[in-house]
C-alpha atoms as a PDB file:
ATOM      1  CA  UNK A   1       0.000   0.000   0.000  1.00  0.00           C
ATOM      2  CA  UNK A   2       1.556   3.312  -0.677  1.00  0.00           C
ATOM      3  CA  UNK A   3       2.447   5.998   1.730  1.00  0.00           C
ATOM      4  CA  UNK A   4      -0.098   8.597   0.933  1.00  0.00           C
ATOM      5  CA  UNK A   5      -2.661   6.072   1.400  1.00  0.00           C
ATOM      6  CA  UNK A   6      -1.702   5.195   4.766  1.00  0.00           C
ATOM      7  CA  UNK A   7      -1.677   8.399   5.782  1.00  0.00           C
ATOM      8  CA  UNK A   8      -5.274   9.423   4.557  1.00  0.00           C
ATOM      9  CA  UNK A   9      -6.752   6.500   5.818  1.00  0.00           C
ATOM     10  CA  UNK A  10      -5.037   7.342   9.420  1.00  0.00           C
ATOM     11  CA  UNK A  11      -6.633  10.585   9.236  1.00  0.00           C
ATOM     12  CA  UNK A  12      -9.829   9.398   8.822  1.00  0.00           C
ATOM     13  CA  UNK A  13      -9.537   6.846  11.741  1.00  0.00           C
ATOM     14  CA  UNK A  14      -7.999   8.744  14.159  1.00  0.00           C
ATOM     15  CA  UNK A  15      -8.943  12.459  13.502  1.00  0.00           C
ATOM     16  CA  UNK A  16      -7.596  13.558  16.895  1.00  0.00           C
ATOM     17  CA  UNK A  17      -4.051  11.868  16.073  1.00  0.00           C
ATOM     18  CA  UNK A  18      -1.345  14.238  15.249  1.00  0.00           C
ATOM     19  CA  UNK A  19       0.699  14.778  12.002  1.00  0.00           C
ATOM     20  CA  UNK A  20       3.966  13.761  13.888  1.00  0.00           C
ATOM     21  CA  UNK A  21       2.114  10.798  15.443  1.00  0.00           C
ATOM     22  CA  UNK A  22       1.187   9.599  11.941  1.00  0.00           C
ATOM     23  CA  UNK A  23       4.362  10.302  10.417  1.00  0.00           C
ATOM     24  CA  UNK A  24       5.567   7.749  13.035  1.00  0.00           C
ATOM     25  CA  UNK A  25       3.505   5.222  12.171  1.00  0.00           C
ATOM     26  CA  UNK A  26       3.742   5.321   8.560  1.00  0.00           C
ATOM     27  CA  UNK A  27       7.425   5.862   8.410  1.00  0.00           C
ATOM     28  CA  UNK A  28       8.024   8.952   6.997  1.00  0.00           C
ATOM     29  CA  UNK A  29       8.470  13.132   8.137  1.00  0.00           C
ATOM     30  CA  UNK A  30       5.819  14.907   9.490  1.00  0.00           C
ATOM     31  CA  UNK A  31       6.394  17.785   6.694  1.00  0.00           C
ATOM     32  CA  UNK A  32       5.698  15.211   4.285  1.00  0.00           C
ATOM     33  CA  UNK A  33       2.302  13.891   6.416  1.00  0.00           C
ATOM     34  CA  UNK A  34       1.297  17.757   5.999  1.00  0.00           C
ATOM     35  CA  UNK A  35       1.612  17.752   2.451  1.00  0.00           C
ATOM     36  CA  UNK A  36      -0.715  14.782   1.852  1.00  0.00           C
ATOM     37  CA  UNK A  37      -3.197  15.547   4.116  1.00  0.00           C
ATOM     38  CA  UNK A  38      -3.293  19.259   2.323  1.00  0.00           C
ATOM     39  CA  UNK A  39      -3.304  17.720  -1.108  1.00  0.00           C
ATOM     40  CA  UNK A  40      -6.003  15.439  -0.503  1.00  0.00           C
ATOM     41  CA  UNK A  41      -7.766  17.736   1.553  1.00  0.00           C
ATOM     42  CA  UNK A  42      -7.926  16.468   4.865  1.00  0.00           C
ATOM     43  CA  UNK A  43      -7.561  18.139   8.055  1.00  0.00           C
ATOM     44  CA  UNK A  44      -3.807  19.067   9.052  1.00  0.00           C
ATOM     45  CA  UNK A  45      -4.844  21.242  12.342  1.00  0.00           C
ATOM     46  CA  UNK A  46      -6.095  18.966  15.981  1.00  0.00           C
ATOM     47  CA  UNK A  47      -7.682  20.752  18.990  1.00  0.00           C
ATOM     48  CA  UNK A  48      -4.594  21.950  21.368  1.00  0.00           C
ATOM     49  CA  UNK A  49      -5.788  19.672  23.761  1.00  0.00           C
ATOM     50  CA  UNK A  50      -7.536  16.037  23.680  1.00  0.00           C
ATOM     51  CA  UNK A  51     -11.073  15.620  24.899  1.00  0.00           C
ATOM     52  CA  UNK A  52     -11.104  13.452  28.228  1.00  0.00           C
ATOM     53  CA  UNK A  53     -13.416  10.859  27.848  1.00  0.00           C
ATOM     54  CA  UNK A  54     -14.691   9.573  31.596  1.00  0.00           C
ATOM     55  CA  UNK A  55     -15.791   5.974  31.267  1.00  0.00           C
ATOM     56  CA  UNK A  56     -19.361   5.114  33.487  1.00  0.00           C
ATOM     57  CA  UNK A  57     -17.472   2.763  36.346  1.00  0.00           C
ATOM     58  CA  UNK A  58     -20.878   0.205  35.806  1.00  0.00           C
ATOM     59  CA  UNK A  59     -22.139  -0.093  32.663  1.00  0.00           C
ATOM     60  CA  UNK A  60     -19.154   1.281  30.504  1.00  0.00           C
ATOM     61  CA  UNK A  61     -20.609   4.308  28.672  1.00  0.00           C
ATOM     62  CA  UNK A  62     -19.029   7.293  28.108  1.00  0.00           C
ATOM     63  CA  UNK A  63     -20.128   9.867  30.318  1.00  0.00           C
ATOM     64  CA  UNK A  64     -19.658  13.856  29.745  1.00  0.00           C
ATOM     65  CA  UNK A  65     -18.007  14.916  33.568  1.00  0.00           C
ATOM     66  CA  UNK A  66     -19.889  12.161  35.693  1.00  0.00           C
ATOM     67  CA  UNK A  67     -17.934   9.209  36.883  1.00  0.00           C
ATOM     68  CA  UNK A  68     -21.301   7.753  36.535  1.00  0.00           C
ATOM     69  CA  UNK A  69     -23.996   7.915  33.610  1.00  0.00           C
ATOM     70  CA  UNK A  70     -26.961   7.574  35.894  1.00  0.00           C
ATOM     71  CA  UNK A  71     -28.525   7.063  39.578  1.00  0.00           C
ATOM     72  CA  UNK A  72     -29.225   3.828  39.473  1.00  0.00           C
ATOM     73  CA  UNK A  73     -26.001   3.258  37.794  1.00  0.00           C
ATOM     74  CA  UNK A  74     -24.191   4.883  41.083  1.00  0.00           C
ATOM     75  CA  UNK A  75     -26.570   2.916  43.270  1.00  0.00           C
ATOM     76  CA  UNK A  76     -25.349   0.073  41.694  1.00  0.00           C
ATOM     77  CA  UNK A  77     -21.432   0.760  42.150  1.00  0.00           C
ATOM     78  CA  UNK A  78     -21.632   1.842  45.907  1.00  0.00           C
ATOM     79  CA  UNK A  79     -24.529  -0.703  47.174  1.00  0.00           C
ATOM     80  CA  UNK A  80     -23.407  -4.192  46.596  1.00  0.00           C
ATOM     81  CA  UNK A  81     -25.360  -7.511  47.438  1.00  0.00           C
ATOM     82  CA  UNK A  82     -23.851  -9.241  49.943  1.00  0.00           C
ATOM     83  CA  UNK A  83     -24.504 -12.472  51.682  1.00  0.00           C
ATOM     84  CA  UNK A  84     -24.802 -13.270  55.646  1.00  0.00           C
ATOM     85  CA  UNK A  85     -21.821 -15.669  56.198  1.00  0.00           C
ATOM     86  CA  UNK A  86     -24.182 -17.291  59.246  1.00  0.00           C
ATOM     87  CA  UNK A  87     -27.967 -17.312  58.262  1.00  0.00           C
ATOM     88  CA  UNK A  88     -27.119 -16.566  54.622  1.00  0.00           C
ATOM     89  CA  UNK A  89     -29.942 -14.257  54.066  1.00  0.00           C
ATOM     90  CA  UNK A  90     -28.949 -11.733  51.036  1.00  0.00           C
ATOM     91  CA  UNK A  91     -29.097  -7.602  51.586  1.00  0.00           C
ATOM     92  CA  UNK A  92     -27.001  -4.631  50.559  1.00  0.00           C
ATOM     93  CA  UNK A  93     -23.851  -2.974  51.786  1.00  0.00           C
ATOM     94  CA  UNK A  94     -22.332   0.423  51.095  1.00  0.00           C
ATOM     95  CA  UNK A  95     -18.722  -0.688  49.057  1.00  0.00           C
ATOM     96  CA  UNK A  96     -16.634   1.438  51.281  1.00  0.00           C
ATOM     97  CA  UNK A  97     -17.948  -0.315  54.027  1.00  0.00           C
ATOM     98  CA  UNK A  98     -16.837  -3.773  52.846  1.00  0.00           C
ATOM     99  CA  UNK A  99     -13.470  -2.283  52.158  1.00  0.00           C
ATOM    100  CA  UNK A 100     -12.908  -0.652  55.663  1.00  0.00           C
ATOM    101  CA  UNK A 101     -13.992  -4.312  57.054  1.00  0.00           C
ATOM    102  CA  UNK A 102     -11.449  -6.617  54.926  1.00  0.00           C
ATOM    103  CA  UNK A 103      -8.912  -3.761  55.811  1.00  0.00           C
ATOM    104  CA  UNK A 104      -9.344  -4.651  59.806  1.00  0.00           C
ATOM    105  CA  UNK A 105      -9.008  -8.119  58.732  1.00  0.00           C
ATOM    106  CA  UNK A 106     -12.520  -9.091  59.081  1.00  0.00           C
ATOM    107  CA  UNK A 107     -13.356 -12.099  56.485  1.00  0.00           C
ATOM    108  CA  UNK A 108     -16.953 -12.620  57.376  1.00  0.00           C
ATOM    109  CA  UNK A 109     -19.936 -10.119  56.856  1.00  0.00           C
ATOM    110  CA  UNK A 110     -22.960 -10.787  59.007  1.00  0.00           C
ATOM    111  CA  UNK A 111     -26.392  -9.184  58.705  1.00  0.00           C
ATOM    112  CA  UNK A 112     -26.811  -8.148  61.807  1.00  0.00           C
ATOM    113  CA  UNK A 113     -25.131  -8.348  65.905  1.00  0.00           C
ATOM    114  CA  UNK A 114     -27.424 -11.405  66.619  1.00  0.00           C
ATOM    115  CA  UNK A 115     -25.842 -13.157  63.418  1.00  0.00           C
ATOM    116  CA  UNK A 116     -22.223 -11.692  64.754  1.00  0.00           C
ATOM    117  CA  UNK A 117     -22.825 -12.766  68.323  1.00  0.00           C
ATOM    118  CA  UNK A 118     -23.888 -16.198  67.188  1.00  0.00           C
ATOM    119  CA  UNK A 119     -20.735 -16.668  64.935  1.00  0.00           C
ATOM    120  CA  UNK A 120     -18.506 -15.858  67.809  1.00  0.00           C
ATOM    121  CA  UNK A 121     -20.341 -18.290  69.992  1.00  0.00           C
ATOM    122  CA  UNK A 122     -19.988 -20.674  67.352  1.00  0.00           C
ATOM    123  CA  UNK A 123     -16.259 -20.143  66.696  1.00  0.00           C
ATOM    124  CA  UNK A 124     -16.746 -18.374  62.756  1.00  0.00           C
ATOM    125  CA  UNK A 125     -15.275 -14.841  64.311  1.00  0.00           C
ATOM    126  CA  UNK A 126     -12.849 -14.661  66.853  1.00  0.00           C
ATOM    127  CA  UNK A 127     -12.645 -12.373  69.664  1.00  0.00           C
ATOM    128  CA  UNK A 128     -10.580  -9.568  68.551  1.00  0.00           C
ATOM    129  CA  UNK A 129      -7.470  -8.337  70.474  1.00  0.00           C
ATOM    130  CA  UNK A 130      -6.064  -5.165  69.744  1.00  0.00           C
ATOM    131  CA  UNK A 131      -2.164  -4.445  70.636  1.00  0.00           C
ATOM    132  CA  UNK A 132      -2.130  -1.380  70.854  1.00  0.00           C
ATOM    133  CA  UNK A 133      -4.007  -1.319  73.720  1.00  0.00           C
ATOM    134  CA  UNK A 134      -0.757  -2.482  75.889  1.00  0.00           C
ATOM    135  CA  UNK A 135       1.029   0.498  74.599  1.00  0.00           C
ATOM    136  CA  UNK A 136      -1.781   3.027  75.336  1.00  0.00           C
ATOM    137  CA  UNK A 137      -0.335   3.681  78.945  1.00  0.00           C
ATOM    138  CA  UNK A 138       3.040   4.491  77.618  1.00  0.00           C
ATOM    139  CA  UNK A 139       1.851   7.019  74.915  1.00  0.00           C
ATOM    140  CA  UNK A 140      -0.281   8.526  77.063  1.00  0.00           C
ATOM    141  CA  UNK A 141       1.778   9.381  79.738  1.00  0.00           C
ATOM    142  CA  UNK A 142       0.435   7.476  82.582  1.00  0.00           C
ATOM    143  CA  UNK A 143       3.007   5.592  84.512  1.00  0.00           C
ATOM    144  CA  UNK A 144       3.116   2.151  85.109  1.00  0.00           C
ATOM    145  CA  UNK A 145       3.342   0.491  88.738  1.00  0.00           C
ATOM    146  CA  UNK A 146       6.425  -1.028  89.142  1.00  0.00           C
ATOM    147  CA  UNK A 147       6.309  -4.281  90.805  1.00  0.00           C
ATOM    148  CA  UNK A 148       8.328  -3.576  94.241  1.00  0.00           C
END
């Protein structure tokens, strides 16, 4: 395929690609890239800048400034079904909320604190011990009692 060719028909794909861009691609100068696009009369000139396109984080469509396309698209994204690890009864939970608890190191989700009591009683959650309750004297300057 000749040159000239190539570089019409990568004009017409990619309008917001630049002349030095194409030149690249093709294999040849970008003064030369300017001359064939003016001879065949094709557009030499792009916007100074490149439209952002923000992607819908759901569905996938291209949104205008949104990170979402609709409401029930954004209910969607931050209200996930989730499933009681004891009783296994389905409901919803905010996304954040599921990250905050797998950051703790939490790896069951319970419906409510009669499921979460029940699972500790049962042995599915542990008691949790937290060490930096042993340093909270130190840091916050009460003295321990020395054994004497």
């Amino acid at each position: 395929m000749k040159t000239d060719r190539k570089i019409c028909r990568w004009r017409i794909r990619h309008p917001l690609m630049t002349g030095t861009e194409i030149a690249k691609r093709v294999g040849c100068n970008r003064q030369y890239v300017s001359h064939i696009l003016a001879k065949n009369g094709l557009n030499n000139t792009q916007p100074s800048y490149r439209k952002k396109v923000i992607w819908c984080k759901t569905c996938g469509i291209p949104t205008k400034k949104n990170v979402f396309c609709s409401n029930t698209c954004r209910q969607k994204w931050y209200w996930v079904d989730v499933e009681c690890t004891l009783c296994k009864r389905e409901f919803k939970l905010v996304r954040s909320h599921i990250q905050q608890r797998f950051n703790r190191g939490m790896k069951n989700i319970f419906c409510s604190q009669k499921c979460y009591a029940k699972g500790q009683r049962e042995g599915i959650v542990q008691k949790r011990r937290y060490a930096y309750f042993g340093r909270l004297d130190s840091t916050m300057g009460a003295q321990n009692p020395s054994p004497s």
